[in-house]
N, C-alpha and C. Protein backbone atom coordinates (compact mmCIF):
# COMPACT_ATOMS: atom_id res chain seq x y z
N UNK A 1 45.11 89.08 124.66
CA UNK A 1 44.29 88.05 125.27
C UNK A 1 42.91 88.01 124.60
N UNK A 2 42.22 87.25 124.91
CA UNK A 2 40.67 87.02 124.44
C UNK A 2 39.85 87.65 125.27
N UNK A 3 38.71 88.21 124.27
CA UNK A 3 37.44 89.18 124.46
C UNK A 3 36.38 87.70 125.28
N UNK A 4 36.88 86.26 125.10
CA UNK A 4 36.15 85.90 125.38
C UNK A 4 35.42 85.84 127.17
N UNK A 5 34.86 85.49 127.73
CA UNK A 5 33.99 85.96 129.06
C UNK A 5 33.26 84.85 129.27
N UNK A 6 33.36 83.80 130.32
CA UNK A 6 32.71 82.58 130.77
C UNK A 6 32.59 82.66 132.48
N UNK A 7 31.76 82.18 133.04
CA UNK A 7 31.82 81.27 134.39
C UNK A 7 31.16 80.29 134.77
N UNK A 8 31.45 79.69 136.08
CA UNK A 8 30.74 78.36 136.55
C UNK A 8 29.74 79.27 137.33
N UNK A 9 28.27 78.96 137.81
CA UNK A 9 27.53 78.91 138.59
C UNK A 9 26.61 77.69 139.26
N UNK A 10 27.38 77.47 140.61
CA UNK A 10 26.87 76.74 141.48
C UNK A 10 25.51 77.34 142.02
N UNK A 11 24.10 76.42 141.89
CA UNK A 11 23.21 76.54 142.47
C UNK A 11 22.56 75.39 143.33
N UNK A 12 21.76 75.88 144.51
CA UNK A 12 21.45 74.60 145.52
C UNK A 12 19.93 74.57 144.92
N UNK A 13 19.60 73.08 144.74
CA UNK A 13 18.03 72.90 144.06
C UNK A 13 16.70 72.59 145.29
N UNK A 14 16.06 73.90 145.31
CA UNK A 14 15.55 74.20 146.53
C UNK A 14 14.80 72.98 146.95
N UNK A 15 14.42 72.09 147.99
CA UNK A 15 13.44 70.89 147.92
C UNK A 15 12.39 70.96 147.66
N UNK A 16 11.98 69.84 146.80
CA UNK A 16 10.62 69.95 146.07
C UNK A 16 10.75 70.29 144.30
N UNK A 17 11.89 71.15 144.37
CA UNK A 17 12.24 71.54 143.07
C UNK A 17 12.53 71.14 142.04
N UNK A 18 13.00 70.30 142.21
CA UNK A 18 13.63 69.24 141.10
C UNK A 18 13.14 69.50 139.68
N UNK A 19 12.43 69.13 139.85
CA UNK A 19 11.21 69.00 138.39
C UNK A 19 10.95 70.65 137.97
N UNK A 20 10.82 71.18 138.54
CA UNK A 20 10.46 72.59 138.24
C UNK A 20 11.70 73.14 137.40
N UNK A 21 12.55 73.03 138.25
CA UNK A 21 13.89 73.26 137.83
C UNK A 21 14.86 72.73 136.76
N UNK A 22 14.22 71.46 136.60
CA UNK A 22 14.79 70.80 135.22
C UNK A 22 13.94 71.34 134.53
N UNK A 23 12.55 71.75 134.31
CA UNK A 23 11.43 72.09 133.49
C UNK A 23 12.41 73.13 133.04
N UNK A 24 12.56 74.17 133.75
CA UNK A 24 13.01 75.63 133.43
C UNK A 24 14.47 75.45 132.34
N UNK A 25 15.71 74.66 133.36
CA UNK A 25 16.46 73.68 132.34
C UNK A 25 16.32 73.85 130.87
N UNK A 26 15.43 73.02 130.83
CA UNK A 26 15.45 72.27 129.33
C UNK A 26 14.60 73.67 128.66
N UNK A 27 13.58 74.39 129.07
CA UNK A 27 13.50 75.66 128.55
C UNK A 27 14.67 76.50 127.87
N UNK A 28 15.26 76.81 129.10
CA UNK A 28 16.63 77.83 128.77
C UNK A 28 17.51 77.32 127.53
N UNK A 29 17.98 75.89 128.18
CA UNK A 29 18.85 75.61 126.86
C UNK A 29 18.17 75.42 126.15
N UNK A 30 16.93 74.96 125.52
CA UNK A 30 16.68 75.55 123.69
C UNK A 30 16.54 76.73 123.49
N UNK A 31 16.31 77.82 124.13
CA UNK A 31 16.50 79.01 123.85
C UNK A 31 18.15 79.85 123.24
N UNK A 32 18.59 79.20 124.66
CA UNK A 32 20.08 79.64 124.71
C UNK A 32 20.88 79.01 123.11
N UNK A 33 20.44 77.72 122.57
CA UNK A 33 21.35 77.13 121.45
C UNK A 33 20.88 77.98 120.60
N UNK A 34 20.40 78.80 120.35
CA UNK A 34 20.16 79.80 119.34
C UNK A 34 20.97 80.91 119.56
N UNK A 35 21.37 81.48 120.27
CA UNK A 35 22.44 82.51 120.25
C UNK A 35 23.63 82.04 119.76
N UNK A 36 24.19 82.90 118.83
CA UNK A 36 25.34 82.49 118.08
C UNK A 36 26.60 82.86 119.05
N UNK A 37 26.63 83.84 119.86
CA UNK A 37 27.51 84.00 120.88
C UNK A 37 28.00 82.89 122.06
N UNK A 38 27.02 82.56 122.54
CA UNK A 38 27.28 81.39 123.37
C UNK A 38 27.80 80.29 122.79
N UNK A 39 29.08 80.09 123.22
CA UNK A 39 29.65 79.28 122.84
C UNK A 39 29.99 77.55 123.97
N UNK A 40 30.05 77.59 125.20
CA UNK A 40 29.57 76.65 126.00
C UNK A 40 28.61 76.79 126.75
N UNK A 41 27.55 75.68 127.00
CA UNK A 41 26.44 75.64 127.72
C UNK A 41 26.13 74.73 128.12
N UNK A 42 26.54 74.00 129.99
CA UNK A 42 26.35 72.83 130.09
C UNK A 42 26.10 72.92 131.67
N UNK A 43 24.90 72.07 131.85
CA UNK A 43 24.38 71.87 133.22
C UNK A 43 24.98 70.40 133.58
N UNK A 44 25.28 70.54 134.93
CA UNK A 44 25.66 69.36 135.65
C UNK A 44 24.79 69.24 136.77
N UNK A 45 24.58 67.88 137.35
CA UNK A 45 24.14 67.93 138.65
C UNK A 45 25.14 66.62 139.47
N UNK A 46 24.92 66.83 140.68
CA UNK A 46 25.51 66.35 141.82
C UNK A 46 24.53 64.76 141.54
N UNK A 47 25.36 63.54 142.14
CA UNK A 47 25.15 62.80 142.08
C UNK A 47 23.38 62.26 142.96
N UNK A 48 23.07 63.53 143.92
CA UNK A 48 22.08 63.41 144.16
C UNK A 48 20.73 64.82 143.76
N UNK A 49 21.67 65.15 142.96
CA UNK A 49 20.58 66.21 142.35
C UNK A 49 20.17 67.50 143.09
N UNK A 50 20.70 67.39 144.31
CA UNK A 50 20.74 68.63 144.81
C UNK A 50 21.58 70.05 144.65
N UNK A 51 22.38 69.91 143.80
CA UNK A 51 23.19 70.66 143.27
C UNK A 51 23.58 71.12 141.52
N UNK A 52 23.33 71.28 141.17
CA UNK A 52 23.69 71.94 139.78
C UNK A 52 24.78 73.16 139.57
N UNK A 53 25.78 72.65 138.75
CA UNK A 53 26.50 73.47 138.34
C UNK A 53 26.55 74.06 136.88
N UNK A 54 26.79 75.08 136.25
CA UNK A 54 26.44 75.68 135.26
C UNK A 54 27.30 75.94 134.53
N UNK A 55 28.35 75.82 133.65
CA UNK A 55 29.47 76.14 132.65
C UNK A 55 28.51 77.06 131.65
N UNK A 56 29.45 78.18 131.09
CA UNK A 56 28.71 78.65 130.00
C UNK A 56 30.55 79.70 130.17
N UNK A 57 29.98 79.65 128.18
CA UNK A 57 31.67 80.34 128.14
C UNK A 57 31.17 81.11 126.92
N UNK A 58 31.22 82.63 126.49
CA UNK A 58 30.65 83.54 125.46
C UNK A 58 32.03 84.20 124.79
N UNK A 59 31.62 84.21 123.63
CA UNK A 59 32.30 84.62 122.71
C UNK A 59 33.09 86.41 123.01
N UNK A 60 31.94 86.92 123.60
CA UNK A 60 32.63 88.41 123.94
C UNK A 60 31.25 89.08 124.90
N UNK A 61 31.71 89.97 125.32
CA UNK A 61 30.10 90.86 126.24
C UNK A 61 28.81 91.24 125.75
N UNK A 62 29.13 91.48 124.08
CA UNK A 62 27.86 91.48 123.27
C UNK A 62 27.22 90.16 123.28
N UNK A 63 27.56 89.05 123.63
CA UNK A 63 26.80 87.62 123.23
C UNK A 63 26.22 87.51 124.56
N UNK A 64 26.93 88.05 126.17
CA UNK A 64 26.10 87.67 127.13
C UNK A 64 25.65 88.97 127.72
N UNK A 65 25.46 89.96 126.96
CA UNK A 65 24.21 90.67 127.02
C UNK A 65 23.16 89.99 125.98
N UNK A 66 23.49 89.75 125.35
CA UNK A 66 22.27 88.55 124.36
C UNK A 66 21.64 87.87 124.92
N UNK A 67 22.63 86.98 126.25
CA UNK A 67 22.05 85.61 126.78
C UNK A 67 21.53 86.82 127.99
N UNK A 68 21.74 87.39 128.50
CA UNK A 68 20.88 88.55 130.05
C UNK A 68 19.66 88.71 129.50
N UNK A 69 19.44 89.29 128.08
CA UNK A 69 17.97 89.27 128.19
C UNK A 69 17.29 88.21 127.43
N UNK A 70 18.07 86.84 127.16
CA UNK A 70 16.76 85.77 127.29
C UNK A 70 17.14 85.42 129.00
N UNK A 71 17.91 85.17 129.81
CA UNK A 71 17.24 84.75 131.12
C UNK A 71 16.51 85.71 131.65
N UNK A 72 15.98 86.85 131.36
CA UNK A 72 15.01 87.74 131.45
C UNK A 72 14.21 87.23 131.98
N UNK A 73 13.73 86.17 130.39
CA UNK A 73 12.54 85.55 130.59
C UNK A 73 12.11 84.28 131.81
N UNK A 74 13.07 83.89 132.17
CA UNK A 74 12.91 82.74 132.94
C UNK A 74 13.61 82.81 134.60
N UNK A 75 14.07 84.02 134.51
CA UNK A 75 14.57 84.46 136.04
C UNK A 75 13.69 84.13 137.20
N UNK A 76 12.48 84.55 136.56
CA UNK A 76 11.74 84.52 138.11
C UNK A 76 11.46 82.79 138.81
N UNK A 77 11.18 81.83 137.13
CA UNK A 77 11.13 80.41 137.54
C UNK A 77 12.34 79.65 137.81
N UNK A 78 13.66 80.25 137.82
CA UNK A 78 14.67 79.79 138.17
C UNK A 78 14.66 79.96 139.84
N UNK A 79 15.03 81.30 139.77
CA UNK A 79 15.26 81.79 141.23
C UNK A 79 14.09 81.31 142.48
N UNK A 80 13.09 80.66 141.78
CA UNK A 80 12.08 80.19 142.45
C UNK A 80 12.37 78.34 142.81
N UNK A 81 13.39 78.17 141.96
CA UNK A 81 13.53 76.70 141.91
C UNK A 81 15.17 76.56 142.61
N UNK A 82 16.04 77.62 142.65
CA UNK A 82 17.08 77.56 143.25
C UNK A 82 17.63 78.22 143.33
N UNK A 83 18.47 78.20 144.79
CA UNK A 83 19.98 79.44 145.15
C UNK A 83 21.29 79.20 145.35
N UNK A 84 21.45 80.82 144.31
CA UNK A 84 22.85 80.44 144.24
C UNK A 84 23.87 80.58 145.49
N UNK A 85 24.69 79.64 144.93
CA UNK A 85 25.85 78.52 146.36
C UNK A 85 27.33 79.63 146.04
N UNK A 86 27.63 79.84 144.62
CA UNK A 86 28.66 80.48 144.10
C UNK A 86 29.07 80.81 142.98
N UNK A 87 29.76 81.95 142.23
CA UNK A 87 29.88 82.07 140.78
C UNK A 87 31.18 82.37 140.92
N UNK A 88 31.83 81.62 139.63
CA UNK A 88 33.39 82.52 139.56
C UNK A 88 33.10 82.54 138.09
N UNK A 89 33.76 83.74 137.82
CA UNK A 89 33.48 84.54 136.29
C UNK A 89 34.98 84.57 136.72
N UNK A 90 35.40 84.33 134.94
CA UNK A 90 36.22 84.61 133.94
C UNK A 90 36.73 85.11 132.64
N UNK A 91 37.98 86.28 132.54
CA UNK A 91 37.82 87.35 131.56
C UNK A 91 38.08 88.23 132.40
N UNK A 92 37.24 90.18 131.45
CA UNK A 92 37.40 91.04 131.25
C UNK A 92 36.17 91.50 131.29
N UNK A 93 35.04 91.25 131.96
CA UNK A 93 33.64 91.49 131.93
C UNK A 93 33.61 93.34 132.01
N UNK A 94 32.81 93.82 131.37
CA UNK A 94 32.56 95.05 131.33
C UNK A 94 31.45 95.38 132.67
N UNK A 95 31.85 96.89 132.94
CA UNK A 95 30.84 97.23 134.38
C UNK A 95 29.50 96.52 133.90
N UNK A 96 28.83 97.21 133.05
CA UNK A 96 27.46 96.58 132.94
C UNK A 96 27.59 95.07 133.02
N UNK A 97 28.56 94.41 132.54
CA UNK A 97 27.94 92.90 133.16
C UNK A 97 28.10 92.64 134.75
N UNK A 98 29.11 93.20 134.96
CA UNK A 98 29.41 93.10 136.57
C UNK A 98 28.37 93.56 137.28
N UNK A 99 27.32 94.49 136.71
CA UNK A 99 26.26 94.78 137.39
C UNK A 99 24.84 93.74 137.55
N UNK A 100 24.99 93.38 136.22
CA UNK A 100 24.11 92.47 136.06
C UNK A 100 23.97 91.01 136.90
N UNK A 101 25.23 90.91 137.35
CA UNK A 101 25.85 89.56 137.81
C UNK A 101 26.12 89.62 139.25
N UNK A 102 26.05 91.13 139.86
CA UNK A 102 25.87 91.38 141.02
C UNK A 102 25.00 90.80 142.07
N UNK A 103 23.88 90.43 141.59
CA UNK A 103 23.16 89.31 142.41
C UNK A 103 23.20 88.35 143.25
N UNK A 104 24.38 87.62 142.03
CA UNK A 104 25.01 85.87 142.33
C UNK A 104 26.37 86.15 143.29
N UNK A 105 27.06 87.40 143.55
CA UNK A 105 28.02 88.25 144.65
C UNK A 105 29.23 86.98 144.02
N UNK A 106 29.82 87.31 142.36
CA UNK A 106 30.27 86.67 141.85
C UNK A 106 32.34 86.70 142.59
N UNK A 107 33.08 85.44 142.03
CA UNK A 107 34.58 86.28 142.14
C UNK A 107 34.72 86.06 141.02
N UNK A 108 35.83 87.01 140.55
CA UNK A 108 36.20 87.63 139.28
C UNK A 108 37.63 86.96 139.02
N UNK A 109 37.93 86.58 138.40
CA UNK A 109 39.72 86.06 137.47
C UNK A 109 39.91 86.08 136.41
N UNK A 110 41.18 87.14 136.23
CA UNK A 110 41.40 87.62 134.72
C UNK A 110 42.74 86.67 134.56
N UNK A 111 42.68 86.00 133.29
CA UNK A 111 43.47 85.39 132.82
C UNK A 111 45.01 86.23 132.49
N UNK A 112 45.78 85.45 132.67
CA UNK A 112 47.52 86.05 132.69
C UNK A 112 48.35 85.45 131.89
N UNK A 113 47.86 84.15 131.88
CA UNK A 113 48.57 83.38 130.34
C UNK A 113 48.03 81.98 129.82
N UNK A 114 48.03 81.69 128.88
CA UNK A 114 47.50 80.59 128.68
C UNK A 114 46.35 80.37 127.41
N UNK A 115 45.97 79.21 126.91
CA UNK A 115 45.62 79.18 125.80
C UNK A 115 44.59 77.77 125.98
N UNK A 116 43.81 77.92 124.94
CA UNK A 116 42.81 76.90 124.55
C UNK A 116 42.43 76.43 123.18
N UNK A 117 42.85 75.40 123.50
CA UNK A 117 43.05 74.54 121.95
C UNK A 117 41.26 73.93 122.14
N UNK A 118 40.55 74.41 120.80
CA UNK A 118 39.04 73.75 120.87
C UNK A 118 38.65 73.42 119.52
């Protein structure tokens, strides 16, 4: 199977936030398109913006320990702009990421068969 390691994270965009929160947004992802590991990275929002969902899909555990310490940098203006609703991670995540990710009180699904044509 693949080393690769992705999940969705649902977050609620606290009121008032909006703007703060897209600010932080558009921060992260130019940061994030520089890691060669990350391989998907895509924010969605709910038709009224109160919701954002998060796709991101990494090449292996070395690329999102890469991406852990750039949201380092921007944790505190995230978590200030919104909370998380739910995460489901997918893969083979190693303890240390499971620790790291402990926060978001993620569920876990390891793939059993199947393939991706990209």
């Amino acid at each position: 199977m693949s080393d690769e390691i992705q999940w969705h994270l649902r977050v609620k965009i606290k009121p008032g936030q909006l703007e703060a929160f897209k600010s932080v947004m558009t921060e992260m992802v130019a940061v994030t398109r520089q890691e060669e590991g990350m391989l998907i990275y895509e924010w969605y929002f709910s038709e009224d913006e109160t919701i954002c969902e998060i796709h991101e899909r990494y090449r292996d555990t070395a690329a999102v320990l890469v991406h852990a310490n750039s949201f380092g940098i921007f944790a505190a203006r995230f978590q200030a702009a919104a909370i998380p609703v739910s995460m489901n991670v997918y893969g083979s995540p190693t303890e240390g990421v499971r620790t790291g990710l402990a926060p978001f009180k993620p569920d876990y699904y390891e793939m059993k068969d199947g393939f991706a044509r990209l």
